[in-house]
PDB file of N, CA and C in Angstrom:
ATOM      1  N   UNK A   1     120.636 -31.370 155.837  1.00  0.00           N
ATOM      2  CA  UNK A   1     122.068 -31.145 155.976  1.00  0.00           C
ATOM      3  C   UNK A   1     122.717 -31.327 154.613  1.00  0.00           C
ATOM      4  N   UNK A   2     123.782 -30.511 153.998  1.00  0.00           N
ATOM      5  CA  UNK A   2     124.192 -30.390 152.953  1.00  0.00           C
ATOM      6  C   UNK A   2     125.152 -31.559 152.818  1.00  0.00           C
ATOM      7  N   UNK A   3     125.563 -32.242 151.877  1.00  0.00           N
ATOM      8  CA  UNK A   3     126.250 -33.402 151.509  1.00  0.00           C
ATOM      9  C   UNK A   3     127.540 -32.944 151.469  1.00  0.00           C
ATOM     10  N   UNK A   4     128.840 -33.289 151.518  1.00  0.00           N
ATOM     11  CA  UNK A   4     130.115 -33.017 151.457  1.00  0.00           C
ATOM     12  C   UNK A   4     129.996 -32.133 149.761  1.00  0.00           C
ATOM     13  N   UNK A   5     130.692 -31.027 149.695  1.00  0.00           N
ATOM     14  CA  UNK A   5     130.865 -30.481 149.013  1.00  0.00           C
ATOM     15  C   UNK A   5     129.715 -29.287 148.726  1.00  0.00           C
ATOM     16  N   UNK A   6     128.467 -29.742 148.834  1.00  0.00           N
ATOM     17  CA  UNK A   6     127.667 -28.535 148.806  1.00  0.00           C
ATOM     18  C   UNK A   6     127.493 -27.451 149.901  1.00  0.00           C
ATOM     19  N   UNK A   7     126.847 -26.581 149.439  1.00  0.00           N
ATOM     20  CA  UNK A   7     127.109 -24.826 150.275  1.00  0.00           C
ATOM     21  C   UNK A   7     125.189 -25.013 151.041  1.00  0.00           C
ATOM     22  N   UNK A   8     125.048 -24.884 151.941  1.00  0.00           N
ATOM     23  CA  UNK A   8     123.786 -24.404 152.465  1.00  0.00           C
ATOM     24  C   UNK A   8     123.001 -23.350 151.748  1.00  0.00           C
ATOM     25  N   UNK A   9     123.377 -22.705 150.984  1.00  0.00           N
ATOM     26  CA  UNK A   9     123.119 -21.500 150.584  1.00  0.00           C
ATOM     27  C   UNK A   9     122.327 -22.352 148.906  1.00  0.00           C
ATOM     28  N   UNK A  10     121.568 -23.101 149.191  1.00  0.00           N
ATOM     29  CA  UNK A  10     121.037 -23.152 147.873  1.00  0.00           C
ATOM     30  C   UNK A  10     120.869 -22.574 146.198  1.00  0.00           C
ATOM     31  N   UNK A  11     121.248 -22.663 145.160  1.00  0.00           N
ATOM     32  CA  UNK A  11     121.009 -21.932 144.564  1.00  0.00           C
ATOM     33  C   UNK A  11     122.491 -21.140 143.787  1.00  0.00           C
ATOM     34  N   UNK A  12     123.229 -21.017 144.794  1.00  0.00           N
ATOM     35  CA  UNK A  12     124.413 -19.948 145.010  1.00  0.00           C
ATOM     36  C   UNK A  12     125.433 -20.934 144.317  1.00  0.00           C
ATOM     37  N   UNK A  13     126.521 -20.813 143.582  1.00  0.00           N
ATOM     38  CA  UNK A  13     127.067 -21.747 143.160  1.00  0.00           C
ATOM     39  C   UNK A  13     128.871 -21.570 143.931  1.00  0.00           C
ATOM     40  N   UNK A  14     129.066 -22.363 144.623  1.00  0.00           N
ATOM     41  CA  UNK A  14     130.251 -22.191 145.508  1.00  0.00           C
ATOM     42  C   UNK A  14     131.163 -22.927 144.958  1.00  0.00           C
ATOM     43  N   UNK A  15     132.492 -22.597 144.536  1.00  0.00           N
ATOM     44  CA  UNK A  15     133.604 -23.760 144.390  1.00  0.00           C
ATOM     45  C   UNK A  15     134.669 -24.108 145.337  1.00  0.00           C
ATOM     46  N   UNK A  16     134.602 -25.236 145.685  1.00  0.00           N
ATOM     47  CA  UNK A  16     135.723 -25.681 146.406  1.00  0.00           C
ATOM     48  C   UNK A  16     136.393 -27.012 146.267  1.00  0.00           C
ATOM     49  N   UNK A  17     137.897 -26.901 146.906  1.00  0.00           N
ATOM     50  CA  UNK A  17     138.885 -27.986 146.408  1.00  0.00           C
ATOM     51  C   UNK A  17     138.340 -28.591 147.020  1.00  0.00           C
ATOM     52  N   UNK A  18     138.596 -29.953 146.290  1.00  0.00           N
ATOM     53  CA  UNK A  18     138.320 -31.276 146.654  1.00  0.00           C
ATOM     54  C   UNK A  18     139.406 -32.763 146.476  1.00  0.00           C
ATOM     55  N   UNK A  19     138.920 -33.714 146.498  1.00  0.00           N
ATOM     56  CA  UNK A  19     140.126 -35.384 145.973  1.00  0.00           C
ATOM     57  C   UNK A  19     140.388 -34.626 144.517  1.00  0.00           C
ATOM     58  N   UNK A  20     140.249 -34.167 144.074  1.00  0.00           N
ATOM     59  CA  UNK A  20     140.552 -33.923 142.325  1.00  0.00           C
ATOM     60  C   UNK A  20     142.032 -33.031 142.541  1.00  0.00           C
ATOM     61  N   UNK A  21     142.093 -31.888 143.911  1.00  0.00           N
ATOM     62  CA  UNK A  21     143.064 -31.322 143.431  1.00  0.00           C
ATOM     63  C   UNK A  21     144.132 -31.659 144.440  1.00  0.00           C
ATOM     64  N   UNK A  22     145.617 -31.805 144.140  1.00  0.00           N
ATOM     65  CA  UNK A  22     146.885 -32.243 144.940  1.00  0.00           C
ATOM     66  C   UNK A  22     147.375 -31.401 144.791  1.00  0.00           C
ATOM     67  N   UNK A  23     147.967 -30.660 146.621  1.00  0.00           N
ATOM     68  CA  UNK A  23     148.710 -29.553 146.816  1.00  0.00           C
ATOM     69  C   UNK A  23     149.826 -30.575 147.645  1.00  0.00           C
ATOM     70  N   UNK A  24     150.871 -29.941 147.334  1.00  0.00           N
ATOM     71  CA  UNK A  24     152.259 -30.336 147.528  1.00  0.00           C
ATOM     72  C   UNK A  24     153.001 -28.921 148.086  1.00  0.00           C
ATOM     73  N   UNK A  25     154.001 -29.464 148.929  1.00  0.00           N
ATOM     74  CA  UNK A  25     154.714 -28.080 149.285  1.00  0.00           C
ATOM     75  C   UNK A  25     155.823 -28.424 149.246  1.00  0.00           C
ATOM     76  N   UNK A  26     156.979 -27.450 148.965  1.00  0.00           N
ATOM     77  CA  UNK A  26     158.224 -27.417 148.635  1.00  0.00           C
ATOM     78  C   UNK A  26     158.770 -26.444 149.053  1.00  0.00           C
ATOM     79  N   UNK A  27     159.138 -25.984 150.228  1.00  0.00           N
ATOM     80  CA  UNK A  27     159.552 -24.721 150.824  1.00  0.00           C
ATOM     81  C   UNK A  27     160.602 -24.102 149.763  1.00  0.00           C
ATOM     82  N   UNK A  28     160.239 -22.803 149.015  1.00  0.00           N
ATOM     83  CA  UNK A  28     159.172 -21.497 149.648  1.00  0.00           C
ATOM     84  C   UNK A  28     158.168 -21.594 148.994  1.00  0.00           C
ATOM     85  N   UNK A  29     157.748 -22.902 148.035  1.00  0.00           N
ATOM     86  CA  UNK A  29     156.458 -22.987 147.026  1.00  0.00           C
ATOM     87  C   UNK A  29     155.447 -23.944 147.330  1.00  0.00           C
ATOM     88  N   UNK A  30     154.417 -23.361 146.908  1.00  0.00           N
ATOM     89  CA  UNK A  30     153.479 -24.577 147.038  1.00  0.00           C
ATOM     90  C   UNK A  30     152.684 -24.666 145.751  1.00  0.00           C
ATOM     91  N   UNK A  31     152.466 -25.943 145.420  1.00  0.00           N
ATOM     92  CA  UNK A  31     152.494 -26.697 144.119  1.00  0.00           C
ATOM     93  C   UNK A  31     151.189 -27.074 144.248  1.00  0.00           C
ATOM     94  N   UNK A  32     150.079 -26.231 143.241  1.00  0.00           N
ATOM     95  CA  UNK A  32     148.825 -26.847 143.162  1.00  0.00           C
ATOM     96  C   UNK A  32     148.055 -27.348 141.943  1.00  0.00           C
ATOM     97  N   UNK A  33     147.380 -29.152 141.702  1.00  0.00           N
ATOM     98  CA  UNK A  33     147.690 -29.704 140.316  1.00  0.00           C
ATOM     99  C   UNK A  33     146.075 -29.766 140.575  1.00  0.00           C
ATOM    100  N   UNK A  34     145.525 -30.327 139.350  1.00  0.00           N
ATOM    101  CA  UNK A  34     143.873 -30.676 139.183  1.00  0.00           C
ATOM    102  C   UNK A  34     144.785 -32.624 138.948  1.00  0.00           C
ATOM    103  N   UNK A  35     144.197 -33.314 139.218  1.00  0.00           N
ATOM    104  CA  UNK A  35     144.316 -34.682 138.964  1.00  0.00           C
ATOM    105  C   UNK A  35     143.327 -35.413 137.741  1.00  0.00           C
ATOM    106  N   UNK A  36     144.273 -35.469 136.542  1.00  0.00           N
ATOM    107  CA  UNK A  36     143.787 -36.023 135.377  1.00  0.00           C
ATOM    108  C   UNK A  36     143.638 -34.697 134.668  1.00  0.00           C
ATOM    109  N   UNK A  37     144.474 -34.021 134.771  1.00  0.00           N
ATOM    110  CA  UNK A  37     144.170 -32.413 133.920  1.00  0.00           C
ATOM    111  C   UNK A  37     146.271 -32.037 133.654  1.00  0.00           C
ATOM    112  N   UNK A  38     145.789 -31.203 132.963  1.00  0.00           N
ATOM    113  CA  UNK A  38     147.367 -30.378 132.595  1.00  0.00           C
ATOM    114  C   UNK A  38     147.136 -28.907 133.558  1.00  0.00           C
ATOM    115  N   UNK A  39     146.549 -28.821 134.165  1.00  0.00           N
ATOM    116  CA  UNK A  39     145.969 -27.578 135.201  1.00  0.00           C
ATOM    117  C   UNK A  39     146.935 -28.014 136.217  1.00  0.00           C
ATOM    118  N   UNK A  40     147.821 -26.677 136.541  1.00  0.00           N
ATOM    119  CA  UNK A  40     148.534 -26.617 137.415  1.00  0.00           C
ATOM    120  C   UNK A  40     148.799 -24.822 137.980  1.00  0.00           C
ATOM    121  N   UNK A  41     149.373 -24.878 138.865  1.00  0.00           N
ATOM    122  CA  UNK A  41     149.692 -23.393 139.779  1.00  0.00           C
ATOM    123  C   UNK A  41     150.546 -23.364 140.397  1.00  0.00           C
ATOM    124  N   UNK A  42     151.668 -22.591 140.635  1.00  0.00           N
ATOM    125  CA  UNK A  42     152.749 -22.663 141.716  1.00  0.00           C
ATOM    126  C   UNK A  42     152.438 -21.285 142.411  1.00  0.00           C
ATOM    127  N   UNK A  43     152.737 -21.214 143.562  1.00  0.00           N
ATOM    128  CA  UNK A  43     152.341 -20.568 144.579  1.00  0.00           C
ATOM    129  C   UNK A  43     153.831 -19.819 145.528  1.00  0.00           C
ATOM    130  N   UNK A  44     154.561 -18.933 146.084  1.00  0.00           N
ATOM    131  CA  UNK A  44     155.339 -18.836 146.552  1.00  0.00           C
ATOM    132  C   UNK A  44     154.920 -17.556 147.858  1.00  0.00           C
ATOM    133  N   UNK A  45     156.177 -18.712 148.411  1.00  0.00           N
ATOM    134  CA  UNK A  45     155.994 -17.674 150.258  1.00  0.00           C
ATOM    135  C   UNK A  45     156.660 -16.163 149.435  1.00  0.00           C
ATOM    136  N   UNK A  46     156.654 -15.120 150.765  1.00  0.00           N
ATOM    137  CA  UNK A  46     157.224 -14.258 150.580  1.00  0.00           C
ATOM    138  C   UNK A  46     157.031 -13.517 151.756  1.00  0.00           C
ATOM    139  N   UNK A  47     157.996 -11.978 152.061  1.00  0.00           N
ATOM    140  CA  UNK A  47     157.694 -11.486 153.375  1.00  0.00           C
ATOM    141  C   UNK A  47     156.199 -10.958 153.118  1.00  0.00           C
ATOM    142  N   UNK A  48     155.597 -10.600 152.379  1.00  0.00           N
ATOM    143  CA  UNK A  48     154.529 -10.046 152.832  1.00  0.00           C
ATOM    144  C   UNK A  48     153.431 -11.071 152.996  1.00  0.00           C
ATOM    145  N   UNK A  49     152.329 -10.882 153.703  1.00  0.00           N
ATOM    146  CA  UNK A  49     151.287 -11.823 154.687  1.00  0.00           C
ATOM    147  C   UNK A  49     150.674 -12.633 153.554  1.00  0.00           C
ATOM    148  N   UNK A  50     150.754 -12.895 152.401  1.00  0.00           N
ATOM    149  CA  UNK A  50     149.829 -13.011 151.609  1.00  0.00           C
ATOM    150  C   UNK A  50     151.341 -14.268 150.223  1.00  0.00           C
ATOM    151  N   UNK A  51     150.684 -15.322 149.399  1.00  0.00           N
ATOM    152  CA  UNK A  51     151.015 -15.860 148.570  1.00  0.00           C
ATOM    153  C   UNK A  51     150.937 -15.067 147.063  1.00  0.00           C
ATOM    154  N   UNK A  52     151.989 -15.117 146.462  1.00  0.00           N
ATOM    155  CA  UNK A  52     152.279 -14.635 145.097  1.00  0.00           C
ATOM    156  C   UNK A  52     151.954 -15.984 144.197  1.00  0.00           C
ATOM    157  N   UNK A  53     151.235 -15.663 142.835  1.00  0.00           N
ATOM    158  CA  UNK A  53     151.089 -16.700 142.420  1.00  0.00           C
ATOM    159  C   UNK A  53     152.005 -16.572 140.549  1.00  0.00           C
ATOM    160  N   UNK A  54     153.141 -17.980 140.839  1.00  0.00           N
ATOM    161  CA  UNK A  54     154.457 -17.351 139.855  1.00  0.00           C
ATOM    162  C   UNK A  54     154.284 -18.095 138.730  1.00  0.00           C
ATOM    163  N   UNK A  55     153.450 -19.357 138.542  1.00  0.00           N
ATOM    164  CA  UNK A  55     153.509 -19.669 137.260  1.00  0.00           C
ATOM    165  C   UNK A  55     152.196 -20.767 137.039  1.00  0.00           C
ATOM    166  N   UNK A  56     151.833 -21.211 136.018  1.00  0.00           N
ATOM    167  CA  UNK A  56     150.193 -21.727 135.766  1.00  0.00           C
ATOM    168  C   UNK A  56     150.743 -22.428 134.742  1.00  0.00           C
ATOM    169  N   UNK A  57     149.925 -23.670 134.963  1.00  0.00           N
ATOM    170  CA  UNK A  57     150.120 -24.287 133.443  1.00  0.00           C
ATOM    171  C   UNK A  57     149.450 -23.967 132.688  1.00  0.00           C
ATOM    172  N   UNK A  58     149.780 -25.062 131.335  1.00  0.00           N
ATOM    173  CA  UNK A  58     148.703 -24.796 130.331  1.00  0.00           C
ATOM    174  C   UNK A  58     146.932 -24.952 130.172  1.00  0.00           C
ATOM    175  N   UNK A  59     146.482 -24.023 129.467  1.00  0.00           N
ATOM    176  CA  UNK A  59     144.954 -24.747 129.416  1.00  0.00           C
ATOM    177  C   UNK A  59     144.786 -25.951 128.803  1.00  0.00           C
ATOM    178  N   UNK A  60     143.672 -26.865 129.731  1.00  0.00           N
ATOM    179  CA  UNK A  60     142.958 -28.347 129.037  1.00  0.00           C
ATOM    180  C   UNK A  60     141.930 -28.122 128.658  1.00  0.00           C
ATOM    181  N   UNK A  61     141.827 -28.197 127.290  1.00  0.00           N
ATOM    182  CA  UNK A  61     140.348 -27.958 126.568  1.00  0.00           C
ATOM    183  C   UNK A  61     139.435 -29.705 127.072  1.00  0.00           C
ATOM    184  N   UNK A  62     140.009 -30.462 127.477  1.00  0.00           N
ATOM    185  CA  UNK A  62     139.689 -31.956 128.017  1.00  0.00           C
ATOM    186  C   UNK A  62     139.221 -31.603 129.281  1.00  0.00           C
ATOM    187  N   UNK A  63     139.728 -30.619 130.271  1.00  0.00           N
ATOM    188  CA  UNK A  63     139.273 -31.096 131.609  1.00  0.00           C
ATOM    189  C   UNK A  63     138.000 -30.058 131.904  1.00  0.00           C
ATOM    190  N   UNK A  64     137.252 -30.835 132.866  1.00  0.00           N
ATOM    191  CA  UNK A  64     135.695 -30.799 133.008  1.00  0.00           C
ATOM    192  C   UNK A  64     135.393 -29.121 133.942  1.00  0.00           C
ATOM    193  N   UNK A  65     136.680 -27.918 133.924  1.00  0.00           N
ATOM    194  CA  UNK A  65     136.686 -27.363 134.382  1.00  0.00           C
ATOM    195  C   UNK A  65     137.191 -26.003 134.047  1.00  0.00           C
ATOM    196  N   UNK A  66     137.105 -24.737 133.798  1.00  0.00           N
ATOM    197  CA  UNK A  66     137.909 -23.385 133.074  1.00  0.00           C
ATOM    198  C   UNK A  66     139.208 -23.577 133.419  1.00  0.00           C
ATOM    199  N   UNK A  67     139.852 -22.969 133.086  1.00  0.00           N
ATOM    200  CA  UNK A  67     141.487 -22.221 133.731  1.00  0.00           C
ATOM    201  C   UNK A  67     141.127 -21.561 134.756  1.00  0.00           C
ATOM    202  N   UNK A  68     139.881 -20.250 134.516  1.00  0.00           N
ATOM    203  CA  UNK A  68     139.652 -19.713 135.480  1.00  0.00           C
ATOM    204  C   UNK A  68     139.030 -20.002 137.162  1.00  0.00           C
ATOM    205  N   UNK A  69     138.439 -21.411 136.396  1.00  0.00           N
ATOM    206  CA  UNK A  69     137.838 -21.843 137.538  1.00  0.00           C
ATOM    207  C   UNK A  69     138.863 -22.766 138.053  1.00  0.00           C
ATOM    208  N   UNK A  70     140.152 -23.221 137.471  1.00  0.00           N
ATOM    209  CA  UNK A  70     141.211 -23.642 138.058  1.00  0.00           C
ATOM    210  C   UNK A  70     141.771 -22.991 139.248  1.00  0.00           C
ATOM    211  N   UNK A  71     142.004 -21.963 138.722  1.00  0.00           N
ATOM    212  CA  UNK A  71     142.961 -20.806 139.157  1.00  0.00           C
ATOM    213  C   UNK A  71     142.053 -20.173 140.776  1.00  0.00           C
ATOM    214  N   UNK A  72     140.871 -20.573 140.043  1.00  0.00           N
ATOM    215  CA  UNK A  72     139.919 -19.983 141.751  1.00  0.00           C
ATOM    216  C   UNK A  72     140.380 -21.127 142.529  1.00  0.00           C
ATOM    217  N   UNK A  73     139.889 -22.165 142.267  1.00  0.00           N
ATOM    218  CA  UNK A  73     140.563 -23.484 143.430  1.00  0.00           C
ATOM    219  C   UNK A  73     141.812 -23.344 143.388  1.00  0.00           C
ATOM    220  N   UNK A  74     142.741 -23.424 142.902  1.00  0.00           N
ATOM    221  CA  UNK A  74     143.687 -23.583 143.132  1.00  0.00           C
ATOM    222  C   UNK A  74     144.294 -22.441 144.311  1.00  0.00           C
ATOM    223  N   UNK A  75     143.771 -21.360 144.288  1.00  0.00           N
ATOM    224  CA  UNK A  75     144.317 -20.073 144.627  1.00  0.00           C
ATOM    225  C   UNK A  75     143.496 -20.735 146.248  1.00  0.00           C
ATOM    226  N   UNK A  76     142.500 -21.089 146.444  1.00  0.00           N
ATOM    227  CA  UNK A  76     141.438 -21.603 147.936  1.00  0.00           C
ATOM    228  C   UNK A  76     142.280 -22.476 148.473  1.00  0.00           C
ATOM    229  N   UNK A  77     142.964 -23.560 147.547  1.00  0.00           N
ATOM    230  CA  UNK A  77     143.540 -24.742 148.354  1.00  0.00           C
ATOM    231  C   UNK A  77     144.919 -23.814 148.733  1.00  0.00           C
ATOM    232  N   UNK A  78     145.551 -23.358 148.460  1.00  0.00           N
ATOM    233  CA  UNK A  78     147.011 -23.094 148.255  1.00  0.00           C
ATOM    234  C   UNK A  78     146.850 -22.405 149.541  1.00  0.00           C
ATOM    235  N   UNK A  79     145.988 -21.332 149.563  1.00  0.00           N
ATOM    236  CA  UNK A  79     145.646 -20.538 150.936  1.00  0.00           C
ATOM    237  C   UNK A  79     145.427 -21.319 152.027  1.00  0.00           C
ATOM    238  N   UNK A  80     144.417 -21.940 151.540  1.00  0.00           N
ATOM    239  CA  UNK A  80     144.445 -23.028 153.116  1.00  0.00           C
ATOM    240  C   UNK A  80     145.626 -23.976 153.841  1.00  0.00           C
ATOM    241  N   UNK A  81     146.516 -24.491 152.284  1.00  0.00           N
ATOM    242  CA  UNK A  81     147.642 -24.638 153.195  1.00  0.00           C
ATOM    243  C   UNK A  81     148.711 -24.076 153.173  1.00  0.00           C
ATOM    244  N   UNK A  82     148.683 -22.699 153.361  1.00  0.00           N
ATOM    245  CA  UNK A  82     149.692 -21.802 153.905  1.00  0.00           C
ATOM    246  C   UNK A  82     149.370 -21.425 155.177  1.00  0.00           C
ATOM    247  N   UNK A  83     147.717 -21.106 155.718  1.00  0.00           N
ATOM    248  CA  UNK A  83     147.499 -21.020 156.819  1.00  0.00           C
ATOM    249  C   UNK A  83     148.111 -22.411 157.561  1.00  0.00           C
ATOM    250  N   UNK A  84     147.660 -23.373 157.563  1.00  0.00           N
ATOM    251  CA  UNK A  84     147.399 -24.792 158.280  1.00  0.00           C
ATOM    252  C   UNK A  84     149.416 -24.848 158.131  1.00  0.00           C
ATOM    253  N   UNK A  85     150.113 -24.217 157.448  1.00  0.00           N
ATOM    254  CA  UNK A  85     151.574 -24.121 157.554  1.00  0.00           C
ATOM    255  C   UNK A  85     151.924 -23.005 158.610  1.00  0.00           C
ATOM    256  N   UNK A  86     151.157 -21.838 159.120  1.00  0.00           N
ATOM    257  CA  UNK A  86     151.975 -20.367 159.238  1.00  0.00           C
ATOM    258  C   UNK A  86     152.087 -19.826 158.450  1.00  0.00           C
ATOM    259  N   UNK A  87     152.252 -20.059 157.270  1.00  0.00           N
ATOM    260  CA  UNK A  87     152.661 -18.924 156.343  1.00  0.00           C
ATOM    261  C   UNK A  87     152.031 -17.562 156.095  1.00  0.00           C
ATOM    262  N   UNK A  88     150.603 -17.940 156.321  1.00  0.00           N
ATOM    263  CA  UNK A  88     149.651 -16.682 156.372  1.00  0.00           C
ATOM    264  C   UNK A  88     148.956 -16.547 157.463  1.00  0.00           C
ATOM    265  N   UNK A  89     148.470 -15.657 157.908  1.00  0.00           N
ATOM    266  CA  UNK A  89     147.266 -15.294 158.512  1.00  0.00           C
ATOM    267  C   UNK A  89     146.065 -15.705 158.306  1.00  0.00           C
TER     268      UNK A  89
END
């Protein structure tokens, strides 16, 4: 059985949010940070089914992680809680 955080899929390299990242919501935004990083994302509702993503912080050449690979978690957590809100599908 796979340990919290790992994928069954051996081999395959999966990312997902975890205690490192804090999503906050602020109706119509949702606010997603890395903890101990300058990595940040804001997120906003809108009519169509889906989150717009309106502003990013700066890159941390310090934190143990890309921008890009920020921006993938960040974009996973933000989704999940827009569903677990309604906001999306």
């Amino acid at each position: 059985m796979p340990e919290r955080g790992e994928t069954p899929n051996a081999g395959k390299l999966k990312m997902t949010h975890s205690d490192l990242i804090k999503v906050e919501v602020h109706v119509p935004d949702i606010f997603v940070a890395m903890r101990g990083t300058c990595l940040r994302m804001k997120y906003r509702k809108q009519e169509a089914p889906w989150l717009v993503a309106l502003d990013y912080g700066p890159d941390d050449p310090g934190a143990r992680i890309t921008q890009s690979e920020f921006r993938a978690l960040a974009w996973a957590a933000a989704n999940t809680k827009a569903r677990e809100l309604g906001w999306i599908a």
